[in-house]
N, C-alpha and C. Protein backbone atom coordinates (compact mmCIF):
# COMPACT_ATOMS: atom_id res chain seq x y z
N UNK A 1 98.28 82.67 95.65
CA UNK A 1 99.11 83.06 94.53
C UNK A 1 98.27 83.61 93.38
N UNK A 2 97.17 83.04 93.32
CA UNK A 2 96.33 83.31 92.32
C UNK A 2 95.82 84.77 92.39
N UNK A 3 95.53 85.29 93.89
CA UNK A 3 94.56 86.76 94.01
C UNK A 3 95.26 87.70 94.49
N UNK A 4 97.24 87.50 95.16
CA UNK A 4 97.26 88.02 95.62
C UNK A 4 99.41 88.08 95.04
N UNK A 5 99.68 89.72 94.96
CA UNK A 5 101.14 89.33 94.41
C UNK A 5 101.78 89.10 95.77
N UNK A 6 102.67 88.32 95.26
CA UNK A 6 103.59 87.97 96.88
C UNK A 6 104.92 88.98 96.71
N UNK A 7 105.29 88.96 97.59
CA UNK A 7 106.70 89.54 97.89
C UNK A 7 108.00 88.96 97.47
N UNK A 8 109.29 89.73 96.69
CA UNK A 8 109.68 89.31 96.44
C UNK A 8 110.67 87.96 97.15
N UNK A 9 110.53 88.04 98.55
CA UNK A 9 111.21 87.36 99.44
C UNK A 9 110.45 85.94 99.01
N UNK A 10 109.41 85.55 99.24
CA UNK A 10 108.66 84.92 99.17
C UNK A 10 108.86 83.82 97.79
N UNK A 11 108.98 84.95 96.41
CA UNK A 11 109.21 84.25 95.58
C UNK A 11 110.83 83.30 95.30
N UNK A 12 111.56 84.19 95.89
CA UNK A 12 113.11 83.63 95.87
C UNK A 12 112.83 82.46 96.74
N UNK A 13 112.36 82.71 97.59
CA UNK A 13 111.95 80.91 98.66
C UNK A 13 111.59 80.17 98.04
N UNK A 14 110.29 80.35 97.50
CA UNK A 14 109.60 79.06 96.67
C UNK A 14 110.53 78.84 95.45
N UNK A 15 111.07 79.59 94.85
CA UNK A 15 111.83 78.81 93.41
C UNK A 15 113.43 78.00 94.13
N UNK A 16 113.89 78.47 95.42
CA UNK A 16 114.90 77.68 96.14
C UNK A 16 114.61 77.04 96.69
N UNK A 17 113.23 76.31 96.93
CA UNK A 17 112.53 74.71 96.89
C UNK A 17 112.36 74.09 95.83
N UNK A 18 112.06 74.73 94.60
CA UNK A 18 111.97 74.18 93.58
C UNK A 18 113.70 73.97 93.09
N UNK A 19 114.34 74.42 93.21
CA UNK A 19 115.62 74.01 92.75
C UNK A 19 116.44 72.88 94.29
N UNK A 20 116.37 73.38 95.48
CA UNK A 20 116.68 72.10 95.66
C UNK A 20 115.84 70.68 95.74
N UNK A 21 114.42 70.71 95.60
CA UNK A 21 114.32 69.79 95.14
C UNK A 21 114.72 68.72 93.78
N UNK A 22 115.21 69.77 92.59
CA UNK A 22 115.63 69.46 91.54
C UNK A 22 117.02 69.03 91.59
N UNK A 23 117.97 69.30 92.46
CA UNK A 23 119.08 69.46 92.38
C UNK A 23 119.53 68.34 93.69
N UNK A 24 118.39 68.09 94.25
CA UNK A 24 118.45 66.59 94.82
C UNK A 24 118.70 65.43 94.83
N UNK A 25 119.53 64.76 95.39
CA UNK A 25 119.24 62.96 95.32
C UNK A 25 119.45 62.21 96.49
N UNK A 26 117.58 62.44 96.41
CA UNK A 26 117.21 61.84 97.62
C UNK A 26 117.72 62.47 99.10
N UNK A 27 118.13 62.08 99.86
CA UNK A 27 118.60 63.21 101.21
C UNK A 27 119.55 64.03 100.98
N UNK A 28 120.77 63.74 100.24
CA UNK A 28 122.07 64.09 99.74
C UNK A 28 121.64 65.55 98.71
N UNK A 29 122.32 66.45 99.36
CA UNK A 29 122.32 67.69 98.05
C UNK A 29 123.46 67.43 97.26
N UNK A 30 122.94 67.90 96.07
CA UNK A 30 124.08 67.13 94.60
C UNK A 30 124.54 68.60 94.14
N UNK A 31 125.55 68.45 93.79
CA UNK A 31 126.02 69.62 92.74
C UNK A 31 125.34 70.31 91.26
N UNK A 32 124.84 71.67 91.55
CA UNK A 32 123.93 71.77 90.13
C UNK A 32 125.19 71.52 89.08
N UNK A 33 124.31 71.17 87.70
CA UNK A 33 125.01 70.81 86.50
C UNK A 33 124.11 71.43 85.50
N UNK A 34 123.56 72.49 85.98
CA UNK A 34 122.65 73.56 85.04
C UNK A 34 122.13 74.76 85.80
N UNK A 35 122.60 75.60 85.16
CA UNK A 35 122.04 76.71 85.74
C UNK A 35 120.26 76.87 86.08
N UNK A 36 119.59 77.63 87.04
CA UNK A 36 118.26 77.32 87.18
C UNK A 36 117.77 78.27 86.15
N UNK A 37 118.40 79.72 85.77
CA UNK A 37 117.71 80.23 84.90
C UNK A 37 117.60 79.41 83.45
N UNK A 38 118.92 78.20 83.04
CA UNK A 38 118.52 77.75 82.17
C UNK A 38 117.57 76.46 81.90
N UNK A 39 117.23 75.90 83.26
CA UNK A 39 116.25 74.87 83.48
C UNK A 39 115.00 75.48 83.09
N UNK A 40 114.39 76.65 83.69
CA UNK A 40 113.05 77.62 83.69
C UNK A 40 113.08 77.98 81.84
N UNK A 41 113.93 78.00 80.98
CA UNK A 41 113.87 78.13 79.72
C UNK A 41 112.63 77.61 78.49
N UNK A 42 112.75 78.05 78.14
CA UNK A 42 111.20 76.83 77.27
C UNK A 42 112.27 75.52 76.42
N UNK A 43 111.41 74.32 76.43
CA UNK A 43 112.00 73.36 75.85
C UNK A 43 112.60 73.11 74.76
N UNK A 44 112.50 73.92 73.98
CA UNK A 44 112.81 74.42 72.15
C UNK A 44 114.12 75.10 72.57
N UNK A 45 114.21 75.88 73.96
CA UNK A 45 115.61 76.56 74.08
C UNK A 45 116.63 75.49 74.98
N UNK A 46 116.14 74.11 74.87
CA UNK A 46 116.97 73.48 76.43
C UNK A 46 116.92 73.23 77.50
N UNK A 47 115.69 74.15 77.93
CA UNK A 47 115.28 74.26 79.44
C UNK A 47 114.26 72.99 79.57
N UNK A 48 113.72 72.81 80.49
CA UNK A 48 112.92 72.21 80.93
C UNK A 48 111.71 72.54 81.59
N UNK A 49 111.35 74.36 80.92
CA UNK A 49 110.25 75.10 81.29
C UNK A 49 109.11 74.83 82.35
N UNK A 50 110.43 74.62 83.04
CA UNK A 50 110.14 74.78 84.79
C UNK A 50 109.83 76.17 84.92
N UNK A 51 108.40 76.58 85.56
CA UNK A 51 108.33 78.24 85.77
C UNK A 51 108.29 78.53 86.96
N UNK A 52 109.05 80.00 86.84
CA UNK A 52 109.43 80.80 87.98
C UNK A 52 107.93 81.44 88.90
N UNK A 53 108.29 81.18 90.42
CA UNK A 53 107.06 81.92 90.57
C UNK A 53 106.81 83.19 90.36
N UNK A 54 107.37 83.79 90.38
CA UNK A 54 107.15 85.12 90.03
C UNK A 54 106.23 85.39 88.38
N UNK A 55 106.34 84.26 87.80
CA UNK A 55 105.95 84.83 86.36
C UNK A 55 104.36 83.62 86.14
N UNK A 56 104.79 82.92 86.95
CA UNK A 56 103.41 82.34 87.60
C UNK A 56 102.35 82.84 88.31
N UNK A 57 103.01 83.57 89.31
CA UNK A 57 102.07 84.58 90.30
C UNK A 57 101.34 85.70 89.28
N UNK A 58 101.90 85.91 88.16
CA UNK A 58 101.47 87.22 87.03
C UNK A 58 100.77 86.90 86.09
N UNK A 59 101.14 85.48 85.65
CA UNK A 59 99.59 85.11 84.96
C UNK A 59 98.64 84.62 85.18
N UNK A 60 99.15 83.76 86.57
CA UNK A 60 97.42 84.20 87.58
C UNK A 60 96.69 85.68 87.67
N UNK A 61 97.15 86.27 88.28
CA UNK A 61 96.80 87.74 88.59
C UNK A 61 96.23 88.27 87.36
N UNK A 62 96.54 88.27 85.83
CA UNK A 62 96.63 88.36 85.06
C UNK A 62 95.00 87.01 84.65
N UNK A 63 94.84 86.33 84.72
CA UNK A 63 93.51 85.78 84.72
C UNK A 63 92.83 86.02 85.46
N UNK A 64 92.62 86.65 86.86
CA UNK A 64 91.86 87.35 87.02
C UNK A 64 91.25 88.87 86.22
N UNK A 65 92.60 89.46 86.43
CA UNK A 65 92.30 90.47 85.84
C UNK A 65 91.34 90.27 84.38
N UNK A 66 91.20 89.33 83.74
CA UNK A 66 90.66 89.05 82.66
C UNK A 66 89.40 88.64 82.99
N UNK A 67 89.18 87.70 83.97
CA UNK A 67 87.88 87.83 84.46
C UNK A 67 86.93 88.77 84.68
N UNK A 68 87.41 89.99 84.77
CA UNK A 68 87.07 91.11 85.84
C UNK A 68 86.52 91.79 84.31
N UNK A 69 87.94 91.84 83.35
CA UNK A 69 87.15 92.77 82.11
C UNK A 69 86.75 91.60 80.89
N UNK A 70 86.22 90.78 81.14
CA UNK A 70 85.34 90.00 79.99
C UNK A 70 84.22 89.97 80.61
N UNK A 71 84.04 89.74 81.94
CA UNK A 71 82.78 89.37 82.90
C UNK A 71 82.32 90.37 84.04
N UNK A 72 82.29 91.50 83.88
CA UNK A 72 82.35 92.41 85.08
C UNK A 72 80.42 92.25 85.49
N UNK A 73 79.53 91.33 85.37
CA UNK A 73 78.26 91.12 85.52
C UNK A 73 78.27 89.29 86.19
N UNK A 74 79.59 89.08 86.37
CA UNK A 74 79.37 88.04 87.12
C UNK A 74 79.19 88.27 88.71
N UNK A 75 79.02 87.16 89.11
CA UNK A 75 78.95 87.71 91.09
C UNK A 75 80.23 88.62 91.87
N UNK A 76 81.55 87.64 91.36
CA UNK A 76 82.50 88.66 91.40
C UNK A 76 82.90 89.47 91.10
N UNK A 77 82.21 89.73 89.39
CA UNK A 77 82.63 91.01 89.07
C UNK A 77 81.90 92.25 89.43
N UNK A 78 80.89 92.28 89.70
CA UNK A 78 79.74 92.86 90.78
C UNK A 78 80.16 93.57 91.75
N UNK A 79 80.74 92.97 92.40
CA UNK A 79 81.34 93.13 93.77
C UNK A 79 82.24 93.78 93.41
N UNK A 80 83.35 93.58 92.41
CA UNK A 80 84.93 94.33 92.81
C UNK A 80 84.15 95.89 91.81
N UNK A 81 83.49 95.80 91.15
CA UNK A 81 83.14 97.00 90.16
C UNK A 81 82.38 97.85 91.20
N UNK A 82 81.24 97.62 91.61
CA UNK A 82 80.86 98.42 92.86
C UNK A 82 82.02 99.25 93.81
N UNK A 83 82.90 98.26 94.24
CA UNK A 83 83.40 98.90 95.08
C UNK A 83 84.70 99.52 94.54
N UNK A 84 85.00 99.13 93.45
CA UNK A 84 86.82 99.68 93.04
C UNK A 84 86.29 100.84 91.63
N UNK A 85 85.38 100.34 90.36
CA UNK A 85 85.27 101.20 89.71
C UNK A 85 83.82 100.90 88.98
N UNK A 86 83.02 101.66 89.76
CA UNK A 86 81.98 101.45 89.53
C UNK A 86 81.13 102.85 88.33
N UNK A 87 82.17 103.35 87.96
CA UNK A 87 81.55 104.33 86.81
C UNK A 87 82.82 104.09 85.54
N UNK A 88 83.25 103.02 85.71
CA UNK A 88 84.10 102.70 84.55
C UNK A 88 84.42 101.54 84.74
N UNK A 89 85.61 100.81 83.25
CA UNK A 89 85.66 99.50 83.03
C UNK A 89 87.56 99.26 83.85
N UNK A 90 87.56 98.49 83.41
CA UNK A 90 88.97 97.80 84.72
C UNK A 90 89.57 98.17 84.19
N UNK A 91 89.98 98.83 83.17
CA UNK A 91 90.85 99.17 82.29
C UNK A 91 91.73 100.40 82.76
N UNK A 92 90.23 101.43 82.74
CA UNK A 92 90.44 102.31 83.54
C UNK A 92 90.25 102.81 84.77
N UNK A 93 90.31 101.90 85.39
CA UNK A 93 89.95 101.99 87.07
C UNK A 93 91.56 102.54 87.61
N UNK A 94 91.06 103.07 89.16
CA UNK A 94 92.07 103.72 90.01
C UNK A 94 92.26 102.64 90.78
N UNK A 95 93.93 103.13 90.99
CA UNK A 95 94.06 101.90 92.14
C UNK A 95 95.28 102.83 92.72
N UNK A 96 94.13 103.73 94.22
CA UNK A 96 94.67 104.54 94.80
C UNK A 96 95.58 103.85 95.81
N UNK A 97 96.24 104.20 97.04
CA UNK A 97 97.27 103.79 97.85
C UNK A 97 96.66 103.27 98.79
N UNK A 98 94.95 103.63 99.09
CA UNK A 98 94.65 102.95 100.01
C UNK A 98 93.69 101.96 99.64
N UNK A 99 93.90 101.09 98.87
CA UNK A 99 92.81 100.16 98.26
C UNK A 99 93.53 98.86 98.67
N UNK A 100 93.11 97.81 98.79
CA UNK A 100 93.11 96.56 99.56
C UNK A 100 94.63 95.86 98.89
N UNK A 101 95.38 95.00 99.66
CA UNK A 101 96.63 94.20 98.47
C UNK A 101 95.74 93.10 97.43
N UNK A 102 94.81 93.11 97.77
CA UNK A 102 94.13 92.29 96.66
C UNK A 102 93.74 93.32 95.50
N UNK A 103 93.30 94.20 95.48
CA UNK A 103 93.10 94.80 94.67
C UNK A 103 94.23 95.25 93.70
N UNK A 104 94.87 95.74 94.79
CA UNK A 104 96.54 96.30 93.87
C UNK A 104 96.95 95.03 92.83
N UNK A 105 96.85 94.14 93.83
CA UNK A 105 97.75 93.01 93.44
C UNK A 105 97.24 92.66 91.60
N UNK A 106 95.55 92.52 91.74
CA UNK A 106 94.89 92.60 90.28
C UNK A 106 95.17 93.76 89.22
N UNK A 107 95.19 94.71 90.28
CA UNK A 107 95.47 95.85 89.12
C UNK A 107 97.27 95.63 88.73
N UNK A 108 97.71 95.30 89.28
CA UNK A 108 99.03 95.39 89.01
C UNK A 108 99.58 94.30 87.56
N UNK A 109 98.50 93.51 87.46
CA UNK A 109 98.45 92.90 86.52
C UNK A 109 98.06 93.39 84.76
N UNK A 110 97.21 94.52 84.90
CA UNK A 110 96.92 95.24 83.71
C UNK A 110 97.34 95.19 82.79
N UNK A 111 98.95 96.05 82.77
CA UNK A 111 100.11 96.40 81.88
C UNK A 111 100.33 94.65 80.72
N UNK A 112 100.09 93.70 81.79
CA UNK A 112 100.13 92.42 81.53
C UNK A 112 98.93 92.01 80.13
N UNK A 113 97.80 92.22 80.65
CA UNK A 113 96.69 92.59 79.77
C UNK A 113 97.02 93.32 78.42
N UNK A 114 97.00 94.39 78.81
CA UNK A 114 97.34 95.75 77.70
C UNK A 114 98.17 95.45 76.85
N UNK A 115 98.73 94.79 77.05
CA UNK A 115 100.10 94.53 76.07
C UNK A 115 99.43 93.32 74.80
N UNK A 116 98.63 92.39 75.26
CA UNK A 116 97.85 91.65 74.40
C UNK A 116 96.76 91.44 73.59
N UNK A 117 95.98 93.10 74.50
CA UNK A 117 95.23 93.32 74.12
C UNK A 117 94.35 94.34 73.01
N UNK A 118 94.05 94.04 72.12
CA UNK A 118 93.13 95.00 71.07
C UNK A 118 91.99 94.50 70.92
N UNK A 119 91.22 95.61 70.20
CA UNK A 119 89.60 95.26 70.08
C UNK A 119 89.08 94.91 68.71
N UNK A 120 88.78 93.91 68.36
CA UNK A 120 88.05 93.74 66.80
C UNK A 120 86.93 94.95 66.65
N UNK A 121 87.43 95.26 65.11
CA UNK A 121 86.89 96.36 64.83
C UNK A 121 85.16 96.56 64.43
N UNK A 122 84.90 95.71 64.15
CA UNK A 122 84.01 95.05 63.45
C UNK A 122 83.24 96.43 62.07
N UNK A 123 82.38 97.10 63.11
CA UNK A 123 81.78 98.32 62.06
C UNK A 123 82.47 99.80 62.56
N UNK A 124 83.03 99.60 63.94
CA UNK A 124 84.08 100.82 64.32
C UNK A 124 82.49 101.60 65.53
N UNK A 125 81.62 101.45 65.28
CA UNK A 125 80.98 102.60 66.13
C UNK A 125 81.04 102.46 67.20
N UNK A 126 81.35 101.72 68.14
CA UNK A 126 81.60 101.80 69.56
C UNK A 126 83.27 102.39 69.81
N UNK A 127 84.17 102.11 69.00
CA UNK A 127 85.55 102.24 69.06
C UNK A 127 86.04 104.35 68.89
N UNK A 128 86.77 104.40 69.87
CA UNK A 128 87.47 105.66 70.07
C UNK A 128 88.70 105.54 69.20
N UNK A 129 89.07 106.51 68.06
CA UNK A 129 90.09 105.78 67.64
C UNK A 129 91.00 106.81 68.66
N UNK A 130 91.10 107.70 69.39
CA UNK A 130 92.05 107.98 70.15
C UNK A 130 92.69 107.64 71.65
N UNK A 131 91.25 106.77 71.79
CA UNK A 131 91.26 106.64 73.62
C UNK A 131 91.45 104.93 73.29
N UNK A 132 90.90 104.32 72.69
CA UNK A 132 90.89 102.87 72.12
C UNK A 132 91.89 101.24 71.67
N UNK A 133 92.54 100.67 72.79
CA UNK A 133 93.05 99.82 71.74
C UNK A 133 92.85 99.10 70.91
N UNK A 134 92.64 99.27 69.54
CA UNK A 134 91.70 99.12 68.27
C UNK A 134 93.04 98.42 67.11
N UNK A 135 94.58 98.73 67.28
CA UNK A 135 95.74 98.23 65.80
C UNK A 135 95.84 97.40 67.24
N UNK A 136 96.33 96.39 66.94
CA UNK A 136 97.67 95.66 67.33
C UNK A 136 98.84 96.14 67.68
N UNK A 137 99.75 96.37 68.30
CA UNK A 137 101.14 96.75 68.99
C UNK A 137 100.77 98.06 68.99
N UNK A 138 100.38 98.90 69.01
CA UNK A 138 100.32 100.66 69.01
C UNK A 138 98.77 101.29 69.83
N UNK A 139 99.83 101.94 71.06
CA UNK A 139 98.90 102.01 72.27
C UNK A 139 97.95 103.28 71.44
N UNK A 140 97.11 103.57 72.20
CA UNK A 140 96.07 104.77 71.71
C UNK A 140 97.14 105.61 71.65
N UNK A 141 96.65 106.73 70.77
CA UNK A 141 97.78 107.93 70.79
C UNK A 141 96.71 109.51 70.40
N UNK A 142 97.08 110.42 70.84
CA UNK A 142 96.58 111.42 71.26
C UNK A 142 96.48 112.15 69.72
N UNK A 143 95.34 112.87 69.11
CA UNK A 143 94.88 113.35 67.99
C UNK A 143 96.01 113.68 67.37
N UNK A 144 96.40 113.78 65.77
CA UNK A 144 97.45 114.57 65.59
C UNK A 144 96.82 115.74 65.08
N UNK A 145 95.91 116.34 65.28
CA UNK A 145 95.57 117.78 65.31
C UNK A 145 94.20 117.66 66.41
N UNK A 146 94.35 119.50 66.85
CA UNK A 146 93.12 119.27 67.56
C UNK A 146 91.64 118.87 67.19
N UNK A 147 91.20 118.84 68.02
CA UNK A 147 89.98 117.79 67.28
C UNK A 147 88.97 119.25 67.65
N UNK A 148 87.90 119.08 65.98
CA UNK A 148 87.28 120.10 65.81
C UNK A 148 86.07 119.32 66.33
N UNK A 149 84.83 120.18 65.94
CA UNK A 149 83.76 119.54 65.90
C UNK A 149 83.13 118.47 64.86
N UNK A 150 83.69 119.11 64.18
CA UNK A 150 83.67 117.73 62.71
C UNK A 150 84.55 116.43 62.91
N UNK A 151 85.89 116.45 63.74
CA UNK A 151 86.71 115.21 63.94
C UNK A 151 85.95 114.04 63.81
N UNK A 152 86.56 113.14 63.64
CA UNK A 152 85.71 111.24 63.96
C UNK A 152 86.08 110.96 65.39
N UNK A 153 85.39 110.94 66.03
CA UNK A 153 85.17 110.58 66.78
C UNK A 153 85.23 108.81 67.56
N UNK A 154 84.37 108.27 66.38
CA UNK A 154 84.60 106.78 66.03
C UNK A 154 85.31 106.41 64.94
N UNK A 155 85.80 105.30 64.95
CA UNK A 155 86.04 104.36 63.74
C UNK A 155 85.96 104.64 62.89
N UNK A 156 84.36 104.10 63.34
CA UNK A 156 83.59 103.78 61.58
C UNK A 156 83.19 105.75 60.87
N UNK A 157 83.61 106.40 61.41
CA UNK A 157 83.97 108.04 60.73
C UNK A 157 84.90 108.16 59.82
N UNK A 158 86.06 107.37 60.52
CA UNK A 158 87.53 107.32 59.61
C UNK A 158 87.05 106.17 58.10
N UNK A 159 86.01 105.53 58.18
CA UNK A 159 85.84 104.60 56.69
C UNK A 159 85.03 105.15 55.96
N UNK A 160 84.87 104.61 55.11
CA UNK A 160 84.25 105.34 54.15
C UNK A 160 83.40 104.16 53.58
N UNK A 161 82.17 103.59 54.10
CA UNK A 161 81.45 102.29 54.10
C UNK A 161 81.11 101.50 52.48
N UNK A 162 80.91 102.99 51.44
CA UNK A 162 80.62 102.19 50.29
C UNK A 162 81.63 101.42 49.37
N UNK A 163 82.79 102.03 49.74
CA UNK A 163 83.81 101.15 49.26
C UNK A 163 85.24 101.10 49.85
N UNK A 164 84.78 100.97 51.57
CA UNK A 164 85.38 100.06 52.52
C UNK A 164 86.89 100.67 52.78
N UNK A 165 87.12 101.72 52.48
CA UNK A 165 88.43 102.14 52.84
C UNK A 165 88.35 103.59 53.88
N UNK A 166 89.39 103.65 53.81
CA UNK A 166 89.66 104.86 55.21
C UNK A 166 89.63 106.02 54.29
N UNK A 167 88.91 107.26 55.04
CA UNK A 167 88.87 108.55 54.70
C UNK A 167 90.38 109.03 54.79
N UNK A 168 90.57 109.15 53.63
CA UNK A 168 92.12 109.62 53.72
C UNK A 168 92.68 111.43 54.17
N UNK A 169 91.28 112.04 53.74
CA UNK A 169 91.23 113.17 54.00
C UNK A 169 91.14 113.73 55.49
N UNK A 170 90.30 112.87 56.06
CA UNK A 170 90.39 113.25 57.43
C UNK A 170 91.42 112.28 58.43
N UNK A 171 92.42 110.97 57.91
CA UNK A 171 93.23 110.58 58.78
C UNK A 171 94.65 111.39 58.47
N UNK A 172 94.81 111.86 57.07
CA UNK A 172 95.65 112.94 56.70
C UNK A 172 95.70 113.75 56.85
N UNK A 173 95.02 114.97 58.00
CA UNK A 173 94.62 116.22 57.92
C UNK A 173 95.93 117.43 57.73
């Protein structure tokens, strides 16, 4: 479950063990007296944040995938970077049609990532502000004019260091 997404068949099975076991007493099947989507609820809403596999299977997958881009110099990350994207970071790696269900299965987790993820800015010079997730909620977005030779390139282009604010002239163009 952890390396690999299952099928949806698979998941409807395992959560209809988890509900008739819940919905059990003892050999006897009992009549539900709660819906299962509202059992799986978080406890603040009523439920009894029982989780679905399906959303289990995704934040496993989803810790890997995090493994892969915090640690890509570990033993495993070695291995999957060599062979899946070895001239770039997991971020932007391919995950063509013929690449392993383990692989898919990690990449399929990304979107999962991406959504949580931004980069502390710190001095900006490593950061793309166009290719980059650098704000919070707002994916990279494509120049709003073409980019000359003078454009910023980085970040720390768009500030203005001696007194810490953004070049207004060049994010205004």
């Amino acid at each position: 479950m952890s390396c690999f997404r299952l099928l949806a068949s698979i998941h409807k099975e395992l959560d209809g063990i988890g509900r008739n076991f819940y919905w059990s007493a003892g050999n006897k099947r009992s009549i539900p007296t709660m819906a299962w989507s509202s059992i799986c609820e978080p406890k603040q809403f009523g439920g009894l944040n029982i989780k679905r596999s399906v959303d289990m299977n995704q934040a496993l997958l989803a810790k890997k995938a995090w493994e892969l881009l915090i640690s890509p110099t570990s033993p495993w990350g070695r291995i999957m970077k060599s062979k899946y994207f070895p001239s770039s970071n997991f971020l932007d790696a391919r995950c063509p049609s013929t690449s392993s269900w383990g692989w898919k299965s990690i990449c399929s987790a990304r979107d999962l990532i991406r959504k949580g993820l931004f980069i502390k800015v710190g001095n900006g010079q490593n950061i793309n502000p166009w290719l980059d997730f650098w704000i919070p909620d707002h994916p990279p977005s494509v120049a709003p004019y073409p980019l000359q030779r003078e454009a910023p390139f980085s970040v720390q282009d768009l500030m203005d260091a001696p007194t810490s604010s953004g070049k207004r002239d060049l994010v205004f163009h």
